[in-house]
Protein backbone atom coordinates (compact mmCIF):
# COMPACT_ATOMS: atom_id res chain seq x y z
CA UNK A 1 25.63 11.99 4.52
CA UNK A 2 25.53 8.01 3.72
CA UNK A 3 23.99 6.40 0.88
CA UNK A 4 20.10 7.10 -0.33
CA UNK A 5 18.94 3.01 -0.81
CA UNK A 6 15.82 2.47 -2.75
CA UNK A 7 13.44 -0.76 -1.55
CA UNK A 8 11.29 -2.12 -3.79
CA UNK A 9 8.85 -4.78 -2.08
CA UNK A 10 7.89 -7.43 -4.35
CA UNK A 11 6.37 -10.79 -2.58
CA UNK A 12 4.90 -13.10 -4.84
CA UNK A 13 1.96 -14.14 -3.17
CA UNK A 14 -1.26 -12.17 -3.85
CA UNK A 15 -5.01 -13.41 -3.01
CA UNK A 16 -6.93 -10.72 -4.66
CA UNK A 17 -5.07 -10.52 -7.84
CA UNK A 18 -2.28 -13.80 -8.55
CA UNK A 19 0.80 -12.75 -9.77
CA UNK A 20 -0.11 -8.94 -9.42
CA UNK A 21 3.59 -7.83 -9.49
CA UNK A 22 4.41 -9.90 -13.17
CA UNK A 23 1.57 -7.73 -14.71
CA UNK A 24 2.95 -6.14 -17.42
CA UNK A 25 2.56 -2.31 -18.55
CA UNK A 26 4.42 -1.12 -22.16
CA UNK A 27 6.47 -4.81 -21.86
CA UNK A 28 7.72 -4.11 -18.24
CA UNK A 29 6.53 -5.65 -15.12
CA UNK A 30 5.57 -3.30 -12.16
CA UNK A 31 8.74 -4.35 -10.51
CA UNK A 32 10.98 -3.44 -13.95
CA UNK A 33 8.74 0.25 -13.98
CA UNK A 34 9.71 0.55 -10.38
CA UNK A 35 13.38 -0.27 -10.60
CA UNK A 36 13.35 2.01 -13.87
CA UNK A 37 11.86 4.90 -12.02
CA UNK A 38 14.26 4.67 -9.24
CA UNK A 39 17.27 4.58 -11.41
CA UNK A 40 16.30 7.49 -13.89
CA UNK A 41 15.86 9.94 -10.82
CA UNK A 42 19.66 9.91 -10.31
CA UNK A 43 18.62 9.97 -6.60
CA UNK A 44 19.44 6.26 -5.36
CA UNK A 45 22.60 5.65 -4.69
CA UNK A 46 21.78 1.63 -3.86
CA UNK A 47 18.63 -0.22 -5.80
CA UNK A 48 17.29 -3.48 -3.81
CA UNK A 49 14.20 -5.50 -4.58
CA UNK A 50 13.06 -7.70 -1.81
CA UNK A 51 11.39 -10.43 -3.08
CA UNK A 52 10.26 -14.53 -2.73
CA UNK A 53 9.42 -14.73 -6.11
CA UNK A 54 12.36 -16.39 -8.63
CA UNK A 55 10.83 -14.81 -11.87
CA UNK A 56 10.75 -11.18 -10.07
CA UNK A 57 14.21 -11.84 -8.75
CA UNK A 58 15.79 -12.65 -12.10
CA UNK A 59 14.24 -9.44 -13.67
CA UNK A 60 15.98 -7.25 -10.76
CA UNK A 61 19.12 -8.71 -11.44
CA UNK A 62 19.14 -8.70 -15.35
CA UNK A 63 18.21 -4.54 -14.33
CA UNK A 64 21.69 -4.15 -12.37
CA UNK A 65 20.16 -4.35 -8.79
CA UNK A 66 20.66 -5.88 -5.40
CA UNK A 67 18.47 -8.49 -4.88
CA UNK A 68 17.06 -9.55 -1.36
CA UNK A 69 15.69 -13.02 -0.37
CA UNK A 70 12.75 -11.97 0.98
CA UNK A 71 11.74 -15.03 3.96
CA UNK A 72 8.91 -16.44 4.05
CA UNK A 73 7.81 -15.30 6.99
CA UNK A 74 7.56 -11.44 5.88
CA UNK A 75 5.76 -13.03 2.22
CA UNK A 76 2.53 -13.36 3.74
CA UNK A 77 -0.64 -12.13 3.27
CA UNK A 78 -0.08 -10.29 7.07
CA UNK A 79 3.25 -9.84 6.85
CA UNK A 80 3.52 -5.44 7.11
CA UNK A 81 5.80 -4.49 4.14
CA UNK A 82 7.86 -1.98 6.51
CA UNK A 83 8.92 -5.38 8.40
CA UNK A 84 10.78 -6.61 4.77
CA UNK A 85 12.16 -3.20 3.80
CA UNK A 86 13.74 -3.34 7.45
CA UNK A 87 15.20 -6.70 6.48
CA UNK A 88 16.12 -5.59 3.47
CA UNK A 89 17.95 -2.63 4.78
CA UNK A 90 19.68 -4.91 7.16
CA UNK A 91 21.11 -7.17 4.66
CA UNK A 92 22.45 -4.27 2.16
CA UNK A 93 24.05 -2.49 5.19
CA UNK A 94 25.66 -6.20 6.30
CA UNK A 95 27.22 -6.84 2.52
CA UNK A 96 28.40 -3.24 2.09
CA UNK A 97 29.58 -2.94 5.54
CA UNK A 98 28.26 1.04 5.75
CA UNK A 99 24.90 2.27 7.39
CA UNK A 100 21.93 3.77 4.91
CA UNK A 101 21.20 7.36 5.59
CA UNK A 102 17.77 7.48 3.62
CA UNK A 103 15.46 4.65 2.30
CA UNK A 104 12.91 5.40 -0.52
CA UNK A 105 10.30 2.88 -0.59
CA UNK A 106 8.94 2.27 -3.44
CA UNK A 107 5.44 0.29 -3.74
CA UNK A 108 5.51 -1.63 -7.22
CA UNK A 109 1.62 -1.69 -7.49
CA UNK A 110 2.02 1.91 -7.87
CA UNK A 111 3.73 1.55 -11.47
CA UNK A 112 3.09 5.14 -13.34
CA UNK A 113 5.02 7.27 -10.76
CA UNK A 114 7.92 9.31 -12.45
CA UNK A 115 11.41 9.64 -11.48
CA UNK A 116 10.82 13.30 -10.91
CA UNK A 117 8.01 12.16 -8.09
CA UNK A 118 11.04 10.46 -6.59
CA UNK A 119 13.39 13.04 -6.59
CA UNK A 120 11.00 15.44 -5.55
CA UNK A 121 10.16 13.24 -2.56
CA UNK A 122 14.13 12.90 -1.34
CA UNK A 123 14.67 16.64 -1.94
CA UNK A 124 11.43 17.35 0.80
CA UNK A 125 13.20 15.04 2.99
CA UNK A 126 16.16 16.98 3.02
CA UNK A 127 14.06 19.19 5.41
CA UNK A 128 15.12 20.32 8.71
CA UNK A 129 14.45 17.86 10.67
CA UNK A 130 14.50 14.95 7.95
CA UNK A 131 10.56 14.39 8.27
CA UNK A 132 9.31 11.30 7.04
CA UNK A 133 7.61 11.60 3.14
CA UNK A 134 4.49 10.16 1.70
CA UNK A 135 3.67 10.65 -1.66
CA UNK A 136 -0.58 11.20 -1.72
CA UNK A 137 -3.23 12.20 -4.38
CA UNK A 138 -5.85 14.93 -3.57
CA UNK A 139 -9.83 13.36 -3.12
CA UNK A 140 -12.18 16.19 -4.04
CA UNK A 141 -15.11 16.43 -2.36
CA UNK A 142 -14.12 13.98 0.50
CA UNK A 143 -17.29 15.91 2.39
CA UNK A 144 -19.03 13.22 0.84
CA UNK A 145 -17.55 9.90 1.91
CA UNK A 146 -19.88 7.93 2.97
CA UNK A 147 -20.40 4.27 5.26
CA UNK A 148 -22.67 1.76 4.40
CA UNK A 149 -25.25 0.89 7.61
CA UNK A 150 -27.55 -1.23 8.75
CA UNK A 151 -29.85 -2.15 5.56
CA UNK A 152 -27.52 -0.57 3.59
CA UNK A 153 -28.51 2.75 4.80
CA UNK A 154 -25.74 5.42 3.73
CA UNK A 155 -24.05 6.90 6.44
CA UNK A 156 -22.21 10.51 5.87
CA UNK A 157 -18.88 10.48 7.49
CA UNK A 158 -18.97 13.86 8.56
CA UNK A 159 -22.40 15.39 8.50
CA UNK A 160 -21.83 19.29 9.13
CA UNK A 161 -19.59 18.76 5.25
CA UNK A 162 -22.36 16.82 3.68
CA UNK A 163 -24.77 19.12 2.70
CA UNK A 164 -22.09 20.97 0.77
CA UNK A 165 -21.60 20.67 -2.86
CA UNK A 166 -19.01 17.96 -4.09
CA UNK A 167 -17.01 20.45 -5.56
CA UNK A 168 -16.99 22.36 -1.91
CA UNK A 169 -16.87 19.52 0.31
CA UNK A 170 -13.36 20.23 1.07
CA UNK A 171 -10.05 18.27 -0.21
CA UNK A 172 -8.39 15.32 1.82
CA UNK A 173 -5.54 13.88 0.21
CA UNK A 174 -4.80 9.60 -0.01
CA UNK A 175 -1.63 8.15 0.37
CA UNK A 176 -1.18 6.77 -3.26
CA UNK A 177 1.72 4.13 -2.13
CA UNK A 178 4.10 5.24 -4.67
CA UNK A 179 6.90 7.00 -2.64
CA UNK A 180 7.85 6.95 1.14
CA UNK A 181 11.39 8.48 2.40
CA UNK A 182 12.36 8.08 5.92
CA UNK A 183 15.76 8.28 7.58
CA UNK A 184 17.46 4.89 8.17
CA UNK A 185 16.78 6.12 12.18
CA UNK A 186 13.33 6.36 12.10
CA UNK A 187 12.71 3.39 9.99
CA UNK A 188 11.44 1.44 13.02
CA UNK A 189 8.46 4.02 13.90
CA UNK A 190 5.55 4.22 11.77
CA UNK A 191 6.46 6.20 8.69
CA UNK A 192 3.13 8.58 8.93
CA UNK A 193 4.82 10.53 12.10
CA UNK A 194 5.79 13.84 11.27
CA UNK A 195 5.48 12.95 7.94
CA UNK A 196 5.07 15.66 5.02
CA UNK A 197 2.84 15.21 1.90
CA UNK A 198 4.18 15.44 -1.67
CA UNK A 199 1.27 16.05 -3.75
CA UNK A 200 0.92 13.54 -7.64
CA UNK A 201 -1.44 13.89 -9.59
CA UNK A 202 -4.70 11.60 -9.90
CA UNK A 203 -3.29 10.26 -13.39
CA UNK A 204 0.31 8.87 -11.80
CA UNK A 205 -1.42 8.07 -8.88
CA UNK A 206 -3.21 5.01 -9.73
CA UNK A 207 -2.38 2.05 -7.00
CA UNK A 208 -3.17 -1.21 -8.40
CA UNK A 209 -5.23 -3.92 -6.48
CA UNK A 210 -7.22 -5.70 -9.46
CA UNK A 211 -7.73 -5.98 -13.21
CA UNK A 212 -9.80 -2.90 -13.65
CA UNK A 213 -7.11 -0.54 -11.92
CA UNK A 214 -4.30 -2.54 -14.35
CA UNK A 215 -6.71 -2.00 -17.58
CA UNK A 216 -6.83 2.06 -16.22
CA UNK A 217 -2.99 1.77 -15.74
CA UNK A 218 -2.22 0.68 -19.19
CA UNK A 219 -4.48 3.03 -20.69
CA UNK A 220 -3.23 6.08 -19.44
CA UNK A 221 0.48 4.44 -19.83
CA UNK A 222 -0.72 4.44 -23.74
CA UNK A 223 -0.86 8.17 -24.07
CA UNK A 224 1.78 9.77 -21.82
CA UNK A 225 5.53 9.02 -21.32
CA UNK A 226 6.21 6.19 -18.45
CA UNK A 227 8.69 8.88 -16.51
């Protein structure tokens, strides 16, 4: 079996939230927690960040790991993050001269996973038939989602569940970002087919788009270990 090569995406650009991937958490930036993570699950044979952003870049490489130019045209706004791990891939494969077997993908925006969520993730993909694996977080009571209509009239997304209680309206679980493992051969196909849930909990699950989710992050960072 060939290497296990861990991506981290890291583009500098960021309209919602500037500079999301500096943000710091216990003195490390996401991308430091991520690269940290990947290394203490003994798991990752290979540790790349793929990146545009010179700060980010230096950080990677102070850490021990490969760094990828990331081009510009996979650092936009549109540009689907599969589309730079691929690149990535690509250009660790051309400097080593040997072909990945597995790539973890690891989201930095997701910063309180552990390195056991990691493991646990390669060890499911080790499956029979190598399915594809998406780390998620259960929703209780997703009876109750809701859309917003006309007049701002709410909307139950699935009627027959609504009249439940919360509590009953049956679980759904969300893809929290944090982990994906796929096969280097399926890396071109969209990583939800076949693809097996490994269940985090709500408290290492928190993906972070704004302020508020980094103010959450670094609370709950304050009173448990980082991995």
């Amino acid at each position: 079996m060939g290497p296990v090569l861990a991506v981290i995406p890291a583009r500098a650009g960021s309209k919602g939230f500037p500079n999301k991937n500096r943000q710091r958490i216990r003195g490390l930036s996401l991308v430091q927690l991520a690269i940290r993570a990947a290394q203490m699950s003994r798991t990752c044979d290979l540790i790349a960040v793929t990146t545009d952003d010179a700060l980010l870049a230096a950080q990677a490489r102070s850490a021990g790991v490969i760094v990828i130019r990331r081009p510009a045209r996979l650092a936009t706004d549109r540009s689907p993050t599969m589309a730079a791990v691929t690149h990535a891939v690509t250009e660790v494969e051309r400097a080593f001269g040997s072909t990945v077997d597995t790539v973890v993908v690891l989201e930095p925006t997701t910063p309180l996973r552990s390195a056991r969520d990691i493991r646990e993730a390669v060890l499911l993909n080790r499956k029979p038939g190598r399915p594809n694996i998406a780390t998620v977080t259960p929703m209780v009571g997703a009876g109750w989602l809701c859309r917003i209509g006309r007049g701002g009239r709410l909307k139950p997304i699935d009627r027959r569940r609504f009249r439940a209680r919360r509590q009953q309206g049956g679980e759904a679980y969300l893809p929290n970002g944090a982990v994906y493992v796929l096969t280097r051969r399926r890396l071109a196909r969209p990583w939800h087919e076949r693809a097996l849930g490994c269940v985090m909990p709500k408290e290492r699950s928190i993906d972070i788009d704004d302020r508020t989710d980094l103010r959450i992050a670094r609370a709950l960072a304050s009173i448990r270990s980082l991995m």
